[in-house]
PDB file of N, CA and C in Angstrom:
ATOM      1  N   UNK A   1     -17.215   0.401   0.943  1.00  0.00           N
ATOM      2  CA  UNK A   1     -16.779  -0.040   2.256  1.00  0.00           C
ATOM      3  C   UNK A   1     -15.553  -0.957   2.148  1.00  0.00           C
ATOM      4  N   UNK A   2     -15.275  -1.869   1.426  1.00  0.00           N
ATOM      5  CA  UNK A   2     -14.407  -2.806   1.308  1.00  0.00           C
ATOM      6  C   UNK A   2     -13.253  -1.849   0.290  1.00  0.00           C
ATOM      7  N   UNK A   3     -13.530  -0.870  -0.180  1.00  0.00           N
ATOM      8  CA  UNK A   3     -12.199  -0.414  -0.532  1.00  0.00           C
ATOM      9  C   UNK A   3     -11.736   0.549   0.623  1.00  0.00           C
ATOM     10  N   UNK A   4     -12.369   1.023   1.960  1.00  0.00           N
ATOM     11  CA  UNK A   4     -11.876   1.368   3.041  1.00  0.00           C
ATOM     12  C   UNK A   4     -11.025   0.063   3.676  1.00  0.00           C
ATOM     13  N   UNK A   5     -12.032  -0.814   3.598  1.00  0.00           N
ATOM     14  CA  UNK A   5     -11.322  -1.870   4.720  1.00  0.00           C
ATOM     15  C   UNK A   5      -9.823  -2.025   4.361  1.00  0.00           C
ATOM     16  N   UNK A   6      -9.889  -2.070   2.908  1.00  0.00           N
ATOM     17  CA  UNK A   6      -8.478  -2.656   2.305  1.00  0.00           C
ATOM     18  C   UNK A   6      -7.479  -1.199   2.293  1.00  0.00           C
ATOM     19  N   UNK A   7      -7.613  -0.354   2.660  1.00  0.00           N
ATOM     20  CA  UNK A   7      -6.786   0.660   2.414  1.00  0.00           C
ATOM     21  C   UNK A   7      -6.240   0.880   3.890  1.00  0.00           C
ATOM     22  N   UNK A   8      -7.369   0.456   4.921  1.00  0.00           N
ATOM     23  CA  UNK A   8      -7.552   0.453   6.473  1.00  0.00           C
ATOM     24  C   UNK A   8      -6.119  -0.696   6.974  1.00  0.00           C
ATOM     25  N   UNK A   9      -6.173  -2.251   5.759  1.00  0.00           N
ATOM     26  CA  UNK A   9      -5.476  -3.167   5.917  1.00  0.00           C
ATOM     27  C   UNK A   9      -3.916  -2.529   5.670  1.00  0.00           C
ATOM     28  N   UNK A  10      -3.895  -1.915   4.680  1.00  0.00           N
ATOM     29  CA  UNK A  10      -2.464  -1.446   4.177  1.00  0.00           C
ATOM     30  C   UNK A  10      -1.500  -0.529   5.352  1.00  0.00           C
ATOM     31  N   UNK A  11      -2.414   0.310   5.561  1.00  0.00           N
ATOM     32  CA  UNK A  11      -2.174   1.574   6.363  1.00  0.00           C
ATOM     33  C   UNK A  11      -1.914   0.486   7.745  1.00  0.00           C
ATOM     34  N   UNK A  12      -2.461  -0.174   8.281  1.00  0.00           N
ATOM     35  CA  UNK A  12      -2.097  -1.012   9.344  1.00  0.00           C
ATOM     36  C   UNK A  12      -0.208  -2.291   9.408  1.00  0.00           C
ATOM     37  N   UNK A  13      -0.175  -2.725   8.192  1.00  0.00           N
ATOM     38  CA  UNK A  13       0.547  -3.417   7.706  1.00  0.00           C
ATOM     39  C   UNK A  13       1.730  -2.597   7.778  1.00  0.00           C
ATOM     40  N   UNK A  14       1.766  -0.882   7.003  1.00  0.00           N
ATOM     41  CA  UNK A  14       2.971  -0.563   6.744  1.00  0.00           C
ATOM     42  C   UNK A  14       3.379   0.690   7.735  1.00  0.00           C
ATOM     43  N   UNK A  15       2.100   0.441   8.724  1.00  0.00           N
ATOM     44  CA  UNK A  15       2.726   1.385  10.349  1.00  0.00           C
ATOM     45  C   UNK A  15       3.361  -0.031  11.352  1.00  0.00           C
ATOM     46  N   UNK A  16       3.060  -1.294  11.155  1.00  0.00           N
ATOM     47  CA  UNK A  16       3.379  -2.374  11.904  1.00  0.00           C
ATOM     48  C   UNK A  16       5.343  -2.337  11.140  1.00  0.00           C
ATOM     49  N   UNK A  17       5.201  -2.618  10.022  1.00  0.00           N
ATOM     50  CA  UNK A  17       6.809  -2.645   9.524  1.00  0.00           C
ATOM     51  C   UNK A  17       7.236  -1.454   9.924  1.00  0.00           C
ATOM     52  N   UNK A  18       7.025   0.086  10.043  1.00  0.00           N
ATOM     53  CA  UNK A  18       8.021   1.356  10.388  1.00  0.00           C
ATOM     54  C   UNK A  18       7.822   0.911  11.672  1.00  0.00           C
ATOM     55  N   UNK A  19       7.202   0.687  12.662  1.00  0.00           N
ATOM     56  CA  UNK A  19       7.422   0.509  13.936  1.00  0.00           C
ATOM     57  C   UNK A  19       8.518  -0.918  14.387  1.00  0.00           C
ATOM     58  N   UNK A  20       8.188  -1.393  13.836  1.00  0.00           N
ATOM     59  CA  UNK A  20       9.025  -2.406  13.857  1.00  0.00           C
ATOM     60  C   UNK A  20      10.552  -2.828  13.700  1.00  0.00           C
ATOM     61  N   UNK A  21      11.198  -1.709  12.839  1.00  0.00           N
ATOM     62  CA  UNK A  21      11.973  -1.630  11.436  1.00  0.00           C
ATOM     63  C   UNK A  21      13.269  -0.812  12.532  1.00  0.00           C
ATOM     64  N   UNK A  22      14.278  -0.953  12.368  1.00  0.00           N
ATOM     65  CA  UNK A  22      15.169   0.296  13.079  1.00  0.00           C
ATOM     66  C   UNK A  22      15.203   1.077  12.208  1.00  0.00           C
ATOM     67  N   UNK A  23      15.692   2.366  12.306  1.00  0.00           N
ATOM     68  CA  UNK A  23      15.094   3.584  11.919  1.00  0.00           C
ATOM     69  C   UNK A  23      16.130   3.332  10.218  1.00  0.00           C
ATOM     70  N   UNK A  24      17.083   3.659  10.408  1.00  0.00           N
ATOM     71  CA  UNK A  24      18.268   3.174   9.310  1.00  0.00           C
ATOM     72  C   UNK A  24      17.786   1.960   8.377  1.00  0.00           C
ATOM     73  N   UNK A  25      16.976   1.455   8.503  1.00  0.00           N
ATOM     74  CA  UNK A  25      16.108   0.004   7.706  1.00  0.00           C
ATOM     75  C   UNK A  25      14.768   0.526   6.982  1.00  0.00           C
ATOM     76  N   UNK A  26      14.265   1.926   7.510  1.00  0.00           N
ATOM     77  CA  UNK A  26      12.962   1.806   6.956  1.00  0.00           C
ATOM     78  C   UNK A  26      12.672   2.143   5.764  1.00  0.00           C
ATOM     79  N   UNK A  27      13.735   3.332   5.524  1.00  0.00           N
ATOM     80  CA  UNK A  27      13.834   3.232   3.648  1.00  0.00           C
ATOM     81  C   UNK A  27      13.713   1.932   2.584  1.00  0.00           C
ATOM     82  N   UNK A  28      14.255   1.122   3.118  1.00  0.00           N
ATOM     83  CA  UNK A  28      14.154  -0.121   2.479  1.00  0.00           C
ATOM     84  C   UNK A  28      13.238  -1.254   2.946  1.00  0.00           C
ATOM     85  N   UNK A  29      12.352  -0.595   4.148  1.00  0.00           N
ATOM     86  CA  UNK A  29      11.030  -1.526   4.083  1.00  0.00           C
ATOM     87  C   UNK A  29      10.134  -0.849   3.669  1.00  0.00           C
ATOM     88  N   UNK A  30      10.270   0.680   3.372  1.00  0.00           N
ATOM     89  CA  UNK A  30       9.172   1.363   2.584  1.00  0.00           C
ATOM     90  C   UNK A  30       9.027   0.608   0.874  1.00  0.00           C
ATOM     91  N   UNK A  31      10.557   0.296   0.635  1.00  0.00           N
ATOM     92  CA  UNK A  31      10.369  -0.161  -0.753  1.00  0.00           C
ATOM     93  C   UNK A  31       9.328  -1.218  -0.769  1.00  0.00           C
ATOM     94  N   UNK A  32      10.281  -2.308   0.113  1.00  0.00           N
ATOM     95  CA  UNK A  32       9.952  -3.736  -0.089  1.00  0.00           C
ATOM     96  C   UNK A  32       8.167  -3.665   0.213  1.00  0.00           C
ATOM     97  N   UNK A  33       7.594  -3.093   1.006  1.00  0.00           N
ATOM     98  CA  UNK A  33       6.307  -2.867   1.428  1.00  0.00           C
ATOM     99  C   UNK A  33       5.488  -2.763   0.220  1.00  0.00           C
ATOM    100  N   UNK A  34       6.162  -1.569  -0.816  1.00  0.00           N
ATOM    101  CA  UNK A  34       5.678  -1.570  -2.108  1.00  0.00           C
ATOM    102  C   UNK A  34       5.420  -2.342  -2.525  1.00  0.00           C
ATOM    103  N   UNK A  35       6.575  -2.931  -3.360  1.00  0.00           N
ATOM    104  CA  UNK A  35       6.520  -4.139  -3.821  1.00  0.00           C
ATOM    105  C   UNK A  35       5.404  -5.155  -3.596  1.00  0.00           C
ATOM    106  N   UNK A  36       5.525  -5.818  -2.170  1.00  0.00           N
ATOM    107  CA  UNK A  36       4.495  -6.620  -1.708  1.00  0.00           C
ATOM    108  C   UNK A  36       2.876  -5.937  -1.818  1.00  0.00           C
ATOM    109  N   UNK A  37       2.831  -4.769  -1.554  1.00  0.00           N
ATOM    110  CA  UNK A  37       1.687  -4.163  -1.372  1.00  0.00           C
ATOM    111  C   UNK A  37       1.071  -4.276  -2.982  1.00  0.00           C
ATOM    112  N   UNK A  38       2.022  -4.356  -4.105  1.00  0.00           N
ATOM    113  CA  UNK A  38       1.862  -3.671  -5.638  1.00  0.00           C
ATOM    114  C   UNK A  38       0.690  -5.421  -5.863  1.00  0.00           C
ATOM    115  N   UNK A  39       1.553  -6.044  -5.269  1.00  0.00           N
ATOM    116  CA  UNK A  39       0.960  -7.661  -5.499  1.00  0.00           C
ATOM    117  C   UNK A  39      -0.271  -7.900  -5.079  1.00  0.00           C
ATOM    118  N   UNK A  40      -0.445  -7.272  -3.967  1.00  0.00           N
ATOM    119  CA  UNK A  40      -1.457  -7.187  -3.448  1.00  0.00           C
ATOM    120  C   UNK A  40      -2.667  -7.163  -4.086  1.00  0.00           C
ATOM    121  N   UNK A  41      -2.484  -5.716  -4.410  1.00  0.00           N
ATOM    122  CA  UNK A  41      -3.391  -4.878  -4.931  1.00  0.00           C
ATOM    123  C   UNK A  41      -3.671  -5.374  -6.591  1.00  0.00           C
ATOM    124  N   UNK A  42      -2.349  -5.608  -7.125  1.00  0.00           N
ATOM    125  CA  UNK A  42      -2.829  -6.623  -8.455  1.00  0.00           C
ATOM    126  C   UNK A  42      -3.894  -7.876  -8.814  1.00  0.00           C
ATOM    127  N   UNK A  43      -3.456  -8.636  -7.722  1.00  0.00           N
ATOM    128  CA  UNK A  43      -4.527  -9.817  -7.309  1.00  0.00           C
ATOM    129  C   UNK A  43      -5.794  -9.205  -6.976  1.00  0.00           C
ATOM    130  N   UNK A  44      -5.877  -7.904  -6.221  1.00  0.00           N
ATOM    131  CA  UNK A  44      -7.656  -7.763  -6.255  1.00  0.00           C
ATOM    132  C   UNK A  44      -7.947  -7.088  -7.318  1.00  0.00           C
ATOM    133  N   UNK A  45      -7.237  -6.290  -8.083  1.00  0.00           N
ATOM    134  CA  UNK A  45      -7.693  -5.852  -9.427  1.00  0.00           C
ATOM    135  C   UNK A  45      -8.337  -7.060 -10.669  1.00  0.00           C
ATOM    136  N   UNK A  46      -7.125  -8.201 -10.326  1.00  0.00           N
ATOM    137  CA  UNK A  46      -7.469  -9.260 -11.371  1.00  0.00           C
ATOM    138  C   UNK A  46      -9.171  -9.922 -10.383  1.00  0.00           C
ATOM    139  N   UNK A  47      -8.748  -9.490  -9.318  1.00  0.00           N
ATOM    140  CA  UNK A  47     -10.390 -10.418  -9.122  1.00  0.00           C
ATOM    141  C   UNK A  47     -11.640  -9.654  -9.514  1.00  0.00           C
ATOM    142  N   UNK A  48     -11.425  -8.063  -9.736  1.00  0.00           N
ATOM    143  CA  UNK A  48     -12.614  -7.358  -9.777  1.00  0.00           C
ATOM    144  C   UNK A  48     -12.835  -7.810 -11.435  1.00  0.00           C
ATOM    145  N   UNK A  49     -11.683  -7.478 -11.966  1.00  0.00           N
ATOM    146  CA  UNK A  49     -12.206  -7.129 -13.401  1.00  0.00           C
ATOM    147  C   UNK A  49     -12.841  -8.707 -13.508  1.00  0.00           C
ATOM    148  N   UNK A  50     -12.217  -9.950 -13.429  1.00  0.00           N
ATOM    149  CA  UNK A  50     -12.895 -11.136 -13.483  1.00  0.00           C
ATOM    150  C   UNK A  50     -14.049 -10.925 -12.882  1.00  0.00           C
ATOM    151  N   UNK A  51     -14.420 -10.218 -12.183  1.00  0.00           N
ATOM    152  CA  UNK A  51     -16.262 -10.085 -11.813  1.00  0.00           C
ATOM    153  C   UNK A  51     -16.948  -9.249 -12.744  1.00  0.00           C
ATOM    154  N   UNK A  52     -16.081  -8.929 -14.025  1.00  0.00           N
ATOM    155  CA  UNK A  52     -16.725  -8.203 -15.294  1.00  0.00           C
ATOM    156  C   UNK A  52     -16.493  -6.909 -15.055  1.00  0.00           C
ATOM    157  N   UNK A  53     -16.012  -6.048 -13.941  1.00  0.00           N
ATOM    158  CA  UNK A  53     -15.627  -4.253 -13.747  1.00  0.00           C
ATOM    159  C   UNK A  53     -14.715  -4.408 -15.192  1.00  0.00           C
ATOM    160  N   UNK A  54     -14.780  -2.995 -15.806  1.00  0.00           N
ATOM    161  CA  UNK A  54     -13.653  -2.794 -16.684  1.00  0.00           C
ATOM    162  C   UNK A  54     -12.371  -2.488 -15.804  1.00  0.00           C
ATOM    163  N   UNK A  55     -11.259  -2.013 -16.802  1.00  0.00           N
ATOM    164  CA  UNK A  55     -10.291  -1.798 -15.776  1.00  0.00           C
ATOM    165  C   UNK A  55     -10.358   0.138 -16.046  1.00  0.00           C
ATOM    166  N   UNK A  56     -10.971   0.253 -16.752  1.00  0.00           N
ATOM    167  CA  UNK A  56     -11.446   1.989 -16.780  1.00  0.00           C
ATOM    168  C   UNK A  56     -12.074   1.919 -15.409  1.00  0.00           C
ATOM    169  N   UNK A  57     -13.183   1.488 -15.085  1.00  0.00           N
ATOM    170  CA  UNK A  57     -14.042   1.417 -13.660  1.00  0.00           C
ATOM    171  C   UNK A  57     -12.882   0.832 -12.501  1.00  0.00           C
ATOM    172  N   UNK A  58     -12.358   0.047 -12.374  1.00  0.00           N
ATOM    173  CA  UNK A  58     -11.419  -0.354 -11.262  1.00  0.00           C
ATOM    174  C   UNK A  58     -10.197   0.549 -11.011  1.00  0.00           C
ATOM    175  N   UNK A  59      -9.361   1.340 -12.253  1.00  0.00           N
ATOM    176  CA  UNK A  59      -7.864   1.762 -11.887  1.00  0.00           C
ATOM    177  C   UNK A  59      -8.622   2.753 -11.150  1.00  0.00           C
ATOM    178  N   UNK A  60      -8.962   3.576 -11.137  1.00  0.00           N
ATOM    179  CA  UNK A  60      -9.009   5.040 -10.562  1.00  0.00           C
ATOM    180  C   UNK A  60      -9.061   4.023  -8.608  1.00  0.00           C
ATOM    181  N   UNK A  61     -10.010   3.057  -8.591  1.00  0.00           N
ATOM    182  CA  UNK A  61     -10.165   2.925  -7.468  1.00  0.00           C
ATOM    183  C   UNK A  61      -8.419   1.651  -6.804  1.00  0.00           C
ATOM    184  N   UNK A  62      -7.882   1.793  -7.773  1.00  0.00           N
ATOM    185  CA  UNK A  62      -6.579   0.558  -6.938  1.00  0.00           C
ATOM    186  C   UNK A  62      -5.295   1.167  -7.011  1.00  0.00           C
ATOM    187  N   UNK A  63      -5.486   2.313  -7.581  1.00  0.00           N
ATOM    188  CA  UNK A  63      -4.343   3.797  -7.608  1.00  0.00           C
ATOM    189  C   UNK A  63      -4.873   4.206  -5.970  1.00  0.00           C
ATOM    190  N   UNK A  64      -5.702   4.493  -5.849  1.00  0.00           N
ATOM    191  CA  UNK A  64      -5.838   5.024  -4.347  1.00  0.00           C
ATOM    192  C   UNK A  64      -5.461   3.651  -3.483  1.00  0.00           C
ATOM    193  N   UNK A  65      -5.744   2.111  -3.520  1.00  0.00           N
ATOM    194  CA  UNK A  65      -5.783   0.982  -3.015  1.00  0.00           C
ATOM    195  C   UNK A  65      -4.527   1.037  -2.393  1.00  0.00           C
ATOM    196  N   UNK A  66      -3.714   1.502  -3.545  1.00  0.00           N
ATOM    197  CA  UNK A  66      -2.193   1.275  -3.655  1.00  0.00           C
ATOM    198  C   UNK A  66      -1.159   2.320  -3.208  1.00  0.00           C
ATOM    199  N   UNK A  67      -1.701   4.145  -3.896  1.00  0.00           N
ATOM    200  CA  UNK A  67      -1.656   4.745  -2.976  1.00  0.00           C
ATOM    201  C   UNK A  67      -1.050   5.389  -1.697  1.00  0.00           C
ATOM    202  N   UNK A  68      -1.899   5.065  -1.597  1.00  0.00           N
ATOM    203  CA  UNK A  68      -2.600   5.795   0.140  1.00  0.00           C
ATOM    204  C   UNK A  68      -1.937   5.080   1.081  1.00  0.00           C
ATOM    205  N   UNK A  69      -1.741   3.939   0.987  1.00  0.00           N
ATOM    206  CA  UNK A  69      -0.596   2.909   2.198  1.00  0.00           C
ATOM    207  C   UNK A  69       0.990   2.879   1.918  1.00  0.00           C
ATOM    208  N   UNK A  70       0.969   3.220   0.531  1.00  0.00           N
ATOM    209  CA  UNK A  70       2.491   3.363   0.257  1.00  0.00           C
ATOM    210  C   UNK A  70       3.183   4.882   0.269  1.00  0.00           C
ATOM    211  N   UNK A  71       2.124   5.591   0.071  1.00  0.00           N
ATOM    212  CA  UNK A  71       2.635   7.254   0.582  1.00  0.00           C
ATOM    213  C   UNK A  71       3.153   7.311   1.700  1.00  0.00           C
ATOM    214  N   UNK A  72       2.280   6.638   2.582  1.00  0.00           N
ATOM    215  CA  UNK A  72       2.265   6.814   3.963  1.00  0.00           C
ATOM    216  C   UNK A  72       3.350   6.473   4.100  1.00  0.00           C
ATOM    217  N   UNK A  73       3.856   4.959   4.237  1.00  0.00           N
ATOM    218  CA  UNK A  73       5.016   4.114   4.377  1.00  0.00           C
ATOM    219  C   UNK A  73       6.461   5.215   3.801  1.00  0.00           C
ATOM    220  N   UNK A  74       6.243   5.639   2.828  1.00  0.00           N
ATOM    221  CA  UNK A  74       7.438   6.672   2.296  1.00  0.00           C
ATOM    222  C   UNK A  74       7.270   7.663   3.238  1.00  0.00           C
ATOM    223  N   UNK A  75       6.526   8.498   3.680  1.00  0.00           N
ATOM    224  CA  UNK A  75       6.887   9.438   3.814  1.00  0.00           C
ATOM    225  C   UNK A  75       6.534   9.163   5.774  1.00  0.00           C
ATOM    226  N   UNK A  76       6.611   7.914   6.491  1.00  0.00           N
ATOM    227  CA  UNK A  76       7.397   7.631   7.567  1.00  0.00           C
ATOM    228  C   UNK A  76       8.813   7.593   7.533  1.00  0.00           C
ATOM    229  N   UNK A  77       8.977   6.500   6.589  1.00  0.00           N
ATOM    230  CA  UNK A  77       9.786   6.408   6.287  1.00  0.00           C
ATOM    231  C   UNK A  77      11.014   7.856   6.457  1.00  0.00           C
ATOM    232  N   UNK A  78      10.594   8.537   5.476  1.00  0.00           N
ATOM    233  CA  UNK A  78      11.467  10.359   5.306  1.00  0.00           C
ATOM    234  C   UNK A  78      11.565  10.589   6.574  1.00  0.00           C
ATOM    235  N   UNK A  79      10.591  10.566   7.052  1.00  0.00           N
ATOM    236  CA  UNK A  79      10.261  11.755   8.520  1.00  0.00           C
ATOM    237  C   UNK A  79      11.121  10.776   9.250  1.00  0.00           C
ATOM    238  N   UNK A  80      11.309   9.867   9.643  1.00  0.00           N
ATOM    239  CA  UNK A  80      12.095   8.932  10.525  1.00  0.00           C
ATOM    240  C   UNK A  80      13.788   9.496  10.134  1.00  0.00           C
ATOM    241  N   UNK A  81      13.856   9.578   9.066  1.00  0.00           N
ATOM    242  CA  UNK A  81      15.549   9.606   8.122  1.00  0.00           C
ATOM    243  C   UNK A  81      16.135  10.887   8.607  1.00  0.00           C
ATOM    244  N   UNK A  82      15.249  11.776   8.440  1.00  0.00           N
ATOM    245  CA  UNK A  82      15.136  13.259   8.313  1.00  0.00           C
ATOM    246  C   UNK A  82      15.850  13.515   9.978  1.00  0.00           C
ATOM    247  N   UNK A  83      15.620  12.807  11.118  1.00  0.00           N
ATOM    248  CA  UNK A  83      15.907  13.001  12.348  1.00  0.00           C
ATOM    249  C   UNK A  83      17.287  13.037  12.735  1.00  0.00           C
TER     250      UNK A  83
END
């Protein structure tokens, strides 16, 4: 459930910046989104494995964390450019 919520958080975050963004800008808030998002998602990796998860048991799940909100963000991003 909490790796929905957090994927739920991303996907919210990086439709708020393309909406936000003029269209000519969003390539480069798709990056920056990354970026911030990469941090993100680092800090809850370092908190799982500190709860003893290996990082064999955690990557598979912070590749999707990470992902799934930054696909998205790119490929608004495109579809916006593309017009």
């Amino acid at each position: 459930m909490r790796t929905l919520v957090i994927i739920l958080i991303g996907l919210a975050i990086v439709s708020a910046a393309m909406w936000l963004a003029k269209p000519a800008r969003r390539p480069q808030v798709a990056w920056v989104f990354a970026g911030v998002w990469l941090l993100a998602t680092l800090l809850n990796l370092r908190t799982g494995l500190s709860h003893g998860y290996t990082l064999q048991e955690e990557l598979p799940v912070h590749l999707l964390l990470f992902g799934a909100p930054v696909l998205v963000g790119w490929w608004l991003a495109w579809k916006t450019r593309r017009r």
